[in-house]
C-alpha atoms as a PDB file:
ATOM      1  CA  UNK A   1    -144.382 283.899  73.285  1.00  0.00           C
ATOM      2  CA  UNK A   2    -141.236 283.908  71.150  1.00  0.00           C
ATOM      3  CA  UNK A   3    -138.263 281.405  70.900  1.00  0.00           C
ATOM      4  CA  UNK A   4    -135.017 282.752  72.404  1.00  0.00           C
ATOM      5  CA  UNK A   5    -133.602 284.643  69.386  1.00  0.00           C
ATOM      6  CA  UNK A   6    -134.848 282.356  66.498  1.00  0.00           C
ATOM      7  CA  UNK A   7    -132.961 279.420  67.942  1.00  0.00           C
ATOM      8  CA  UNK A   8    -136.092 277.158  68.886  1.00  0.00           C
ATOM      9  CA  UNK A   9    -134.927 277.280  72.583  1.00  0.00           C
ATOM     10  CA  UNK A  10    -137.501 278.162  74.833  1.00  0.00           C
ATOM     11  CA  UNK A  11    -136.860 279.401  78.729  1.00  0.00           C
ATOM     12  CA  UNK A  12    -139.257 277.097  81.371  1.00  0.00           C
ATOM     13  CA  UNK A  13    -141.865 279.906  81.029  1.00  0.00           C
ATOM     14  CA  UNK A  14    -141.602 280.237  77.492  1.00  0.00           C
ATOM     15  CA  UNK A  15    -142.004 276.308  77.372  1.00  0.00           C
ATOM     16  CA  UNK A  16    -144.876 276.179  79.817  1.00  0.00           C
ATOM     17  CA  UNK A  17    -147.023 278.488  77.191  1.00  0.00           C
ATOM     18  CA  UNK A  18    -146.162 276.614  74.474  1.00  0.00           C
ATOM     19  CA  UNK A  19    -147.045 273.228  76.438  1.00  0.00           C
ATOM     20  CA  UNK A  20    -150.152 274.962  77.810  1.00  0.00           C
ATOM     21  CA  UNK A  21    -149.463 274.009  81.097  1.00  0.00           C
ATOM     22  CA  UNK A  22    -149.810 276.154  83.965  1.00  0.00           C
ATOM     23  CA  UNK A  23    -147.772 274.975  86.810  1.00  0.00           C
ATOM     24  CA  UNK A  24    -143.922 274.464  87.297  1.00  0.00           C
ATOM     25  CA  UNK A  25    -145.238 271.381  88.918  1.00  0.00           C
ATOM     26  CA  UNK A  26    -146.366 269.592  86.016  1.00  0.00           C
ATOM     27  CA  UNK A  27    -143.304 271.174  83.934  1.00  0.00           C
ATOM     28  CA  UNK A  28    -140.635 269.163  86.297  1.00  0.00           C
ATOM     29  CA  UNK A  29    -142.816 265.965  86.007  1.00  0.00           C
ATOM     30  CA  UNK A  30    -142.502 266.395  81.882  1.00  0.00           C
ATOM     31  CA  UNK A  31    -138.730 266.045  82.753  1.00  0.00           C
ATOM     32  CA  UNK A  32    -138.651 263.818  85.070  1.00  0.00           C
ATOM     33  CA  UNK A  33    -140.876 261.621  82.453  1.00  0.00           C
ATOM     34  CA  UNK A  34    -138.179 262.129  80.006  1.00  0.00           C
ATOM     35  CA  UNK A  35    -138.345 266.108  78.692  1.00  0.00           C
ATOM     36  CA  UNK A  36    -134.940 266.992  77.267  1.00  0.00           C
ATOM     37  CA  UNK A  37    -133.514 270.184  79.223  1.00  0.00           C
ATOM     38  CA  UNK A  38    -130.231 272.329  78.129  1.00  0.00           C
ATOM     39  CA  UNK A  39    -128.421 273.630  81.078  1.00  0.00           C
ATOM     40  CA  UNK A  40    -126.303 276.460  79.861  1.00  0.00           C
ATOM     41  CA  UNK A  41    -124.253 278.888  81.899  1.00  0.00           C
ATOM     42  CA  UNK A  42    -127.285 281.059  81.876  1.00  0.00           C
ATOM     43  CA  UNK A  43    -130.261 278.468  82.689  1.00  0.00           C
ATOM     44  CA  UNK A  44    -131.867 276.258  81.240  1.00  0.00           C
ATOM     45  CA  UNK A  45    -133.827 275.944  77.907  1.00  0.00           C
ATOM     46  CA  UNK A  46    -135.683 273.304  75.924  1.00  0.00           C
ATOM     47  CA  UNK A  47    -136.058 272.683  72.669  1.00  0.00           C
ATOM     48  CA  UNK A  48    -138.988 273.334  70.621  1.00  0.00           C
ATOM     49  CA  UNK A  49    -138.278 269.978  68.699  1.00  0.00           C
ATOM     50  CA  UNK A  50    -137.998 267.955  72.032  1.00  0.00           C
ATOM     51  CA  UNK A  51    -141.004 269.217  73.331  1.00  0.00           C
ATOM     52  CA  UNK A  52    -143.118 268.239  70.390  1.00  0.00           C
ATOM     53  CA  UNK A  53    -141.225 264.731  70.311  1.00  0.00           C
ATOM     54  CA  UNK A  54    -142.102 264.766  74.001  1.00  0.00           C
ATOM     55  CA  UNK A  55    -145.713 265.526  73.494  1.00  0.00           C
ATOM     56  CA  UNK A  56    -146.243 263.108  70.201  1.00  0.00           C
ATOM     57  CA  UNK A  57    -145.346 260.036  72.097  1.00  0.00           C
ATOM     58  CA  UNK A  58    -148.465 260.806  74.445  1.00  0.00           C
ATOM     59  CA  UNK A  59    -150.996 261.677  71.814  1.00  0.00           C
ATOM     60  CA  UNK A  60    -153.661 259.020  71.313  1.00  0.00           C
END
């Protein structure tokens, strides 16, 4: 796994290995729960930095 050319953006598949999830499933329920998403001309990407935000506000 490697960020998109050191910028910290990771592609959905990228971001589902880093997450350790293994479904696109659960990946579109992280955004519909509030998972920031950058929709560029070619796809979308998400931020290292959101998704451990993301994550953090879950951890117990």
């Amino acid at each position: 796994m490697q960020a998109t050319e050191n910028t910290g953006y990771f592609n959905y598949k990228q971001a589902m290995e880093y997450m350790g999830v293994g479904s696109y499933n659960t990946l579109h329920r992280y955004i519909k729960l509030g998972l920031k998403v950058t929709a560029t001309p070619f796809g979308f990407k998400i931020d290292k930095n959101d998704i451990d935000t993301f994550l953090a506000q879950y951890k117990k």
